[in-house]
Protein backbone atom coordinates (compact mmCIF):
# COMPACT_ATOMS: atom_id res chain seq x y z
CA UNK A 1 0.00 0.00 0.00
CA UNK A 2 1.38 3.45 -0.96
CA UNK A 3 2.05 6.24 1.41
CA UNK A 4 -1.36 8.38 -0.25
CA UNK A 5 -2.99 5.38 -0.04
CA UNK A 6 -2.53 4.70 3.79
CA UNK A 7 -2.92 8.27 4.42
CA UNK A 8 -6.54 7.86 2.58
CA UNK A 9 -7.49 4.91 4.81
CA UNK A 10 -6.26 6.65 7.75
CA UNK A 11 -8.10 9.45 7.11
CA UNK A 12 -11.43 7.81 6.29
CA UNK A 13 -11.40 5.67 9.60
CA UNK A 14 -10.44 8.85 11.67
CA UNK A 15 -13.74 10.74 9.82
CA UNK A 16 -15.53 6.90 11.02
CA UNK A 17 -14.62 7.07 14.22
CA UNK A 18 -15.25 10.93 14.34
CA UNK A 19 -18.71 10.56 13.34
CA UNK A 20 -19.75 7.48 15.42
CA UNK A 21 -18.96 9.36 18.59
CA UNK A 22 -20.35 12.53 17.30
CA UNK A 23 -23.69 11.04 16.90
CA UNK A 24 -23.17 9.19 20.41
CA UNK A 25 -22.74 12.11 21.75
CA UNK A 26 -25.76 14.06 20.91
CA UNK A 27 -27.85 10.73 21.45
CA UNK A 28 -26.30 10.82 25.09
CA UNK A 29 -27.07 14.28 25.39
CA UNK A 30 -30.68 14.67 24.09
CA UNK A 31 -31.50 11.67 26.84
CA UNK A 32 -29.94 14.25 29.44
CA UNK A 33 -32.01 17.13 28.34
CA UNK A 34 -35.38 14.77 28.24
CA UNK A 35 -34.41 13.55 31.02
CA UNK A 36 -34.39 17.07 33.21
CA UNK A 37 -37.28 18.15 31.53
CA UNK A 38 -38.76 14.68 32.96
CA UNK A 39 -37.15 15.67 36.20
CA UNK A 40 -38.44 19.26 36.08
CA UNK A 41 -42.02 18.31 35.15
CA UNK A 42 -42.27 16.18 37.91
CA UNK A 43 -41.05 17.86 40.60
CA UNK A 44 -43.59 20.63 39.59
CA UNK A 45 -46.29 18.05 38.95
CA UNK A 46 -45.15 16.31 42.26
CA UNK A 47 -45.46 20.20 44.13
CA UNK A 48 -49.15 21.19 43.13
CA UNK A 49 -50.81 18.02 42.82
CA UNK A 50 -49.14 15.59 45.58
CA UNK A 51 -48.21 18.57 48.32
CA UNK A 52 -51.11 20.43 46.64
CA UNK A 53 -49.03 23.73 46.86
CA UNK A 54 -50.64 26.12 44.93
CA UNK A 55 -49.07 27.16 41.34
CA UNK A 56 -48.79 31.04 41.84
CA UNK A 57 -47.53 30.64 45.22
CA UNK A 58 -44.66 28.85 44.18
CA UNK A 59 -44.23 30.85 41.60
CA UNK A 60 -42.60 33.36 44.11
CA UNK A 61 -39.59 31.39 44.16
CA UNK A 62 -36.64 31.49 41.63
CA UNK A 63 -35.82 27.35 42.25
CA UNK A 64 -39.78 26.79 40.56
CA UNK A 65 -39.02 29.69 37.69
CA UNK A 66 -35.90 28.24 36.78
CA UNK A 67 -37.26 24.67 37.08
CA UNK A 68 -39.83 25.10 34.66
CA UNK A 69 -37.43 27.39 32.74
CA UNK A 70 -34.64 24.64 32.24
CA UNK A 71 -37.43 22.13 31.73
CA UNK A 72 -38.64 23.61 28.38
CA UNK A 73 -34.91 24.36 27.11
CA UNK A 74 -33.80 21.11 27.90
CA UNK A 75 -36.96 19.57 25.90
CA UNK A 76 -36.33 22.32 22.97
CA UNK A 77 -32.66 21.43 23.29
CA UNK A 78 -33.14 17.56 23.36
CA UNK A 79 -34.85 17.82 20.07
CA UNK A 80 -32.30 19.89 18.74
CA UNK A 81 -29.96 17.34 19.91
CA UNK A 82 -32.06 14.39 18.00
CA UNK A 83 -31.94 16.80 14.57
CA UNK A 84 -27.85 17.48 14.87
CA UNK A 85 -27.33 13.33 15.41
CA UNK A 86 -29.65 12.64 12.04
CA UNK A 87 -27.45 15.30 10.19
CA UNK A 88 -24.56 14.98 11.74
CA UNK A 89 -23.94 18.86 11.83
CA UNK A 90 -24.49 21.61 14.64
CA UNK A 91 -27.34 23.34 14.15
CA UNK A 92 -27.93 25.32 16.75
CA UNK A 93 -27.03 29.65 16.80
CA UNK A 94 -25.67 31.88 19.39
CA UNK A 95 -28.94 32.80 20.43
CA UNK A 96 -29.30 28.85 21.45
CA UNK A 97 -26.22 29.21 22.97
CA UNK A 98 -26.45 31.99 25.42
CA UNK A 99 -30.40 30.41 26.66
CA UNK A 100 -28.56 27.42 27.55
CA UNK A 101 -26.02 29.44 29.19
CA UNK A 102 -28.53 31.11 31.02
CA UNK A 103 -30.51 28.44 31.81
CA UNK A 104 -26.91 26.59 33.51
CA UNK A 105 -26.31 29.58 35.08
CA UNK A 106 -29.46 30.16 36.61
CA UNK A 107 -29.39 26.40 37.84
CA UNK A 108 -26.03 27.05 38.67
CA UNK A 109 -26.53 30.23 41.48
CA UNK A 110 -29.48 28.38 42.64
CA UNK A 111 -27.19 25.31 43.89
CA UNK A 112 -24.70 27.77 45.04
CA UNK A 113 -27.68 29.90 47.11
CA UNK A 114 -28.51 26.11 48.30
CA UNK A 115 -25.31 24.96 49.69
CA UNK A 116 -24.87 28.44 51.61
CA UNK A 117 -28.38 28.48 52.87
CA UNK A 118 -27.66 24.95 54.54
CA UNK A 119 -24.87 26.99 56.24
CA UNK A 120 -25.78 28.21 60.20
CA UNK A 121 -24.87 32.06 58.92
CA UNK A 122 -27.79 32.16 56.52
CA UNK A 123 -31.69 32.64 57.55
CA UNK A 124 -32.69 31.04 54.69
CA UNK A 125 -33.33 27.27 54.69
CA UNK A 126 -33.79 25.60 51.67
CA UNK A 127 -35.73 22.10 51.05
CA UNK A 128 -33.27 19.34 49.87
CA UNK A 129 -34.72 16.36 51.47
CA UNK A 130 -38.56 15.90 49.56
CA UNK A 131 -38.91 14.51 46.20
CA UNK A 132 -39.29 18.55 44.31
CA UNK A 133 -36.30 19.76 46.59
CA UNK A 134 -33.91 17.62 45.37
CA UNK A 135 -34.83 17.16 42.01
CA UNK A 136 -34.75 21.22 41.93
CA UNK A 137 -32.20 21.71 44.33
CA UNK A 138 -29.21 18.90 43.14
CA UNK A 139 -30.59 16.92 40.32
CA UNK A 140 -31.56 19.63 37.86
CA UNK A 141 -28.38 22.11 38.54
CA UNK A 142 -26.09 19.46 38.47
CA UNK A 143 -27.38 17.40 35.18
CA UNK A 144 -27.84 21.03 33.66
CA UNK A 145 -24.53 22.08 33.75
CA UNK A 146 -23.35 18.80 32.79
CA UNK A 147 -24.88 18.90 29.69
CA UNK A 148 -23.94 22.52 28.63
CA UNK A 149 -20.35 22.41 29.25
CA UNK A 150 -19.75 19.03 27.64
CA UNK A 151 -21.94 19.18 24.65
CA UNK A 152 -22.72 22.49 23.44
CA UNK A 153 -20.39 23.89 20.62
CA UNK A 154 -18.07 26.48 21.93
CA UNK A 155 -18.89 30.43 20.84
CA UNK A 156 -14.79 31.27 21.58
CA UNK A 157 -13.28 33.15 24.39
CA UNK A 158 -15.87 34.80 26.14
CA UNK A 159 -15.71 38.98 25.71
CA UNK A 160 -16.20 41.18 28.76
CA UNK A 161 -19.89 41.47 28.47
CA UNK A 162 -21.13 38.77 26.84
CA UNK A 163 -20.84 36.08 30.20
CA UNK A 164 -23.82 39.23 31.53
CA UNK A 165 -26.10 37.23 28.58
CA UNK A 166 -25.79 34.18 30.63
CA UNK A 167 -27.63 35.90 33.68
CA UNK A 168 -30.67 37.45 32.15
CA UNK A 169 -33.11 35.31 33.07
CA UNK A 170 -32.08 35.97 37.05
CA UNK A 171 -32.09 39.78 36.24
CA UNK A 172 -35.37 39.33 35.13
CA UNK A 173 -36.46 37.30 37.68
CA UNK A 174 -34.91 39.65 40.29
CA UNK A 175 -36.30 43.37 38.72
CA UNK A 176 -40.12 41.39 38.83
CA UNK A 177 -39.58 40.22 42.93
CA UNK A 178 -38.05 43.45 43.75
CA UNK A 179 -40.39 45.41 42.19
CA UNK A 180 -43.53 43.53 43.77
CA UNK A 181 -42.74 42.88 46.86
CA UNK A 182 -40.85 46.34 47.35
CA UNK A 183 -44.52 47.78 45.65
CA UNK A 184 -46.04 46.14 48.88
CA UNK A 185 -48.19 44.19 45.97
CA UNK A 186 -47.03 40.71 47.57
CA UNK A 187 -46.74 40.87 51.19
CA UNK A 188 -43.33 40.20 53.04
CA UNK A 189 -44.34 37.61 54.34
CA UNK A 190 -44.86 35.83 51.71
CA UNK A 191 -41.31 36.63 50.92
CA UNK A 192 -39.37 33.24 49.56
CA UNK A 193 -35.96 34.55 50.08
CA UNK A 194 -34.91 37.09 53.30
CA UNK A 195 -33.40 39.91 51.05
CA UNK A 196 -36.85 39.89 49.49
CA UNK A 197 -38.43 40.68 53.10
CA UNK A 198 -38.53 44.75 52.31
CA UNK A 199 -40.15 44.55 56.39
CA UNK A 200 -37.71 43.01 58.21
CA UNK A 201 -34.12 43.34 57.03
CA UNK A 202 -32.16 46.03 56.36
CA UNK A 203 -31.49 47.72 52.96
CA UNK A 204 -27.91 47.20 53.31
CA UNK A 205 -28.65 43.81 53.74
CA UNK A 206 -30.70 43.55 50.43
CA UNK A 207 -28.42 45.31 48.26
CA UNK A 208 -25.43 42.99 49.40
CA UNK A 209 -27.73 40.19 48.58
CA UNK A 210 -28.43 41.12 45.39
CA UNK A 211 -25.36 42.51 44.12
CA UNK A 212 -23.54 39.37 45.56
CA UNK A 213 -26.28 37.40 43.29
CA UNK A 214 -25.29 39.12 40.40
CA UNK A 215 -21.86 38.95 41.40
CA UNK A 216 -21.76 34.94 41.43
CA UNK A 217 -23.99 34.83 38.55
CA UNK A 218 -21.83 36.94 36.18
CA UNK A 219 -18.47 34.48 37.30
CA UNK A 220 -20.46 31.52 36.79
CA UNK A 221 -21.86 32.37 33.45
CA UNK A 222 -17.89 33.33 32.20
CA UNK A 223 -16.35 30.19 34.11
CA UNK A 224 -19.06 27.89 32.56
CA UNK A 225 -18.12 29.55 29.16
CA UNK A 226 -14.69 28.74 29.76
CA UNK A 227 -15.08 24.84 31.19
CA UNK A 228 -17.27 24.78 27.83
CA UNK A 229 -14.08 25.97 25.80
CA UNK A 230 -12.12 23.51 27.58
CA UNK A 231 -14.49 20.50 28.12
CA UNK A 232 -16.31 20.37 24.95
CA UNK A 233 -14.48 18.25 23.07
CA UNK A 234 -13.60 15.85 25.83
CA UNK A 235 -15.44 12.85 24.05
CA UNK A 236 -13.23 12.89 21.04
CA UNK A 237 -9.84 12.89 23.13
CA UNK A 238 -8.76 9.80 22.40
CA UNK A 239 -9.90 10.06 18.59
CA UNK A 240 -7.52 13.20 18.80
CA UNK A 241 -4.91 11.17 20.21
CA UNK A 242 -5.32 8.29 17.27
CA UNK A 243 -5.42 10.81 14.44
CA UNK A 244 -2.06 12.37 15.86
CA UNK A 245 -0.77 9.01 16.05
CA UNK A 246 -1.81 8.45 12.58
């Protein structure tokens, strides 16, 4: 067999290989994305119809916005998923790209506001141990950013600005709370978080809340850009490896 020759065969069963686990991958990937949409349905199904909480009422929190919020871009996502293993091509746009990063982000701050409200220091004191709590509070978060920073296609080095993209869906949720429950139109006591309580804690103590929300949600959104960068590619490593080799 010539040199060209070899080269030709070498090539073709690196493209093989390349493929195969391409495909894999987005198979895996779409089952992740059903599967915390299954997670996320349930846990909201499992709230209003088995501890018969009612819907608007637990609509106060950011945990059951961002559940229901991930749950309908994973499902949109999983699809997508389906479409690029078929073609074998991504299809999906920077728009895509910064609602998944928004959606890992959002999951991301609410694990982080989970872990320090289990802490002694915090008022706060979130539900981890029924069936919604942990599928909202661990599950979700965790499969969530799993999925985004090993399967979506990398947008490049993030720019100075662009990881703020990532927490717009907390902005928004945070500028409609504020603004209602600072309006007096929901009562504090109905507040789900303390720095929403405009009645019993201090401004100072708000505006460090918030701003330190914003704070971890900007750093998250560029640090899960950058494991994306980095991670992305981890399930053709050894492909890498063999074409080098080659």
């Amino acid at each position: 067999m010539t040199a060209s020759r070899r080269k030709i065969k070498e090539l073709e069963e690196f493209s093989a290989r390349f493929s195969k686990r391409y495909i894999l991958k987005k198979r895996v990937n779409a089952l992740l994305c059903f599967f915390i949409a299954a997670c996320g349905t349930s846990a909201v199904m499992y709230s209003r119809f088995i501890f018969h909480n009612e819907l608007f009422d637990r609509l106060r929190y950011m945990t059951f916005w961002g559940t229901i919020f991930t749950a309908i871009v994973s499902f949109i996502f999983g699809i997508v998923c389906i479409t690029e293993a078929e073609k074998e091509t991504e299809v999906t746009n920077r728009h895509v790209y910064f609602l998944r990063l928004s959606s890992a982000t959002t999951e991301s701050v609410i694990f982080v506001v989970v872990l320090t409200g289990l802490t002694p220091i915090m008022p706060d004191q979130p539900d981890v141990t029924s069936y919604p709590g942990f599928m909202m509070h661990i599950v979700i978060p965790i499969t969530t950013v799993a999925s985004f920073v090993l399967n979506d296609p990398p947008i490049g080095k993030p720019k100075v600005f662009e990881p703020l993209k990532g927490t717009m869906f907390i902005g928004v949720y945070a500028v409609l709370m504020t603004t209602l429950f600072g309006t007096g139109k929901i009562s504090s006591d109905k507040a789900p978080y303390s720095f929403l309580d405009f009645e019993h804690t201090s401004m100072l103590y708000k505006l460090i809340s918030l701003v330190s929300i914003f704070a971890i949600g900007y750093a998250v959104s560029w640090l899960l850009m950058r494991l994306n960068m980095k991670l992305s590619w981890i399930w053709f490593g050894d492909i890498r490896r063999f074409k080098k080799k080659g």
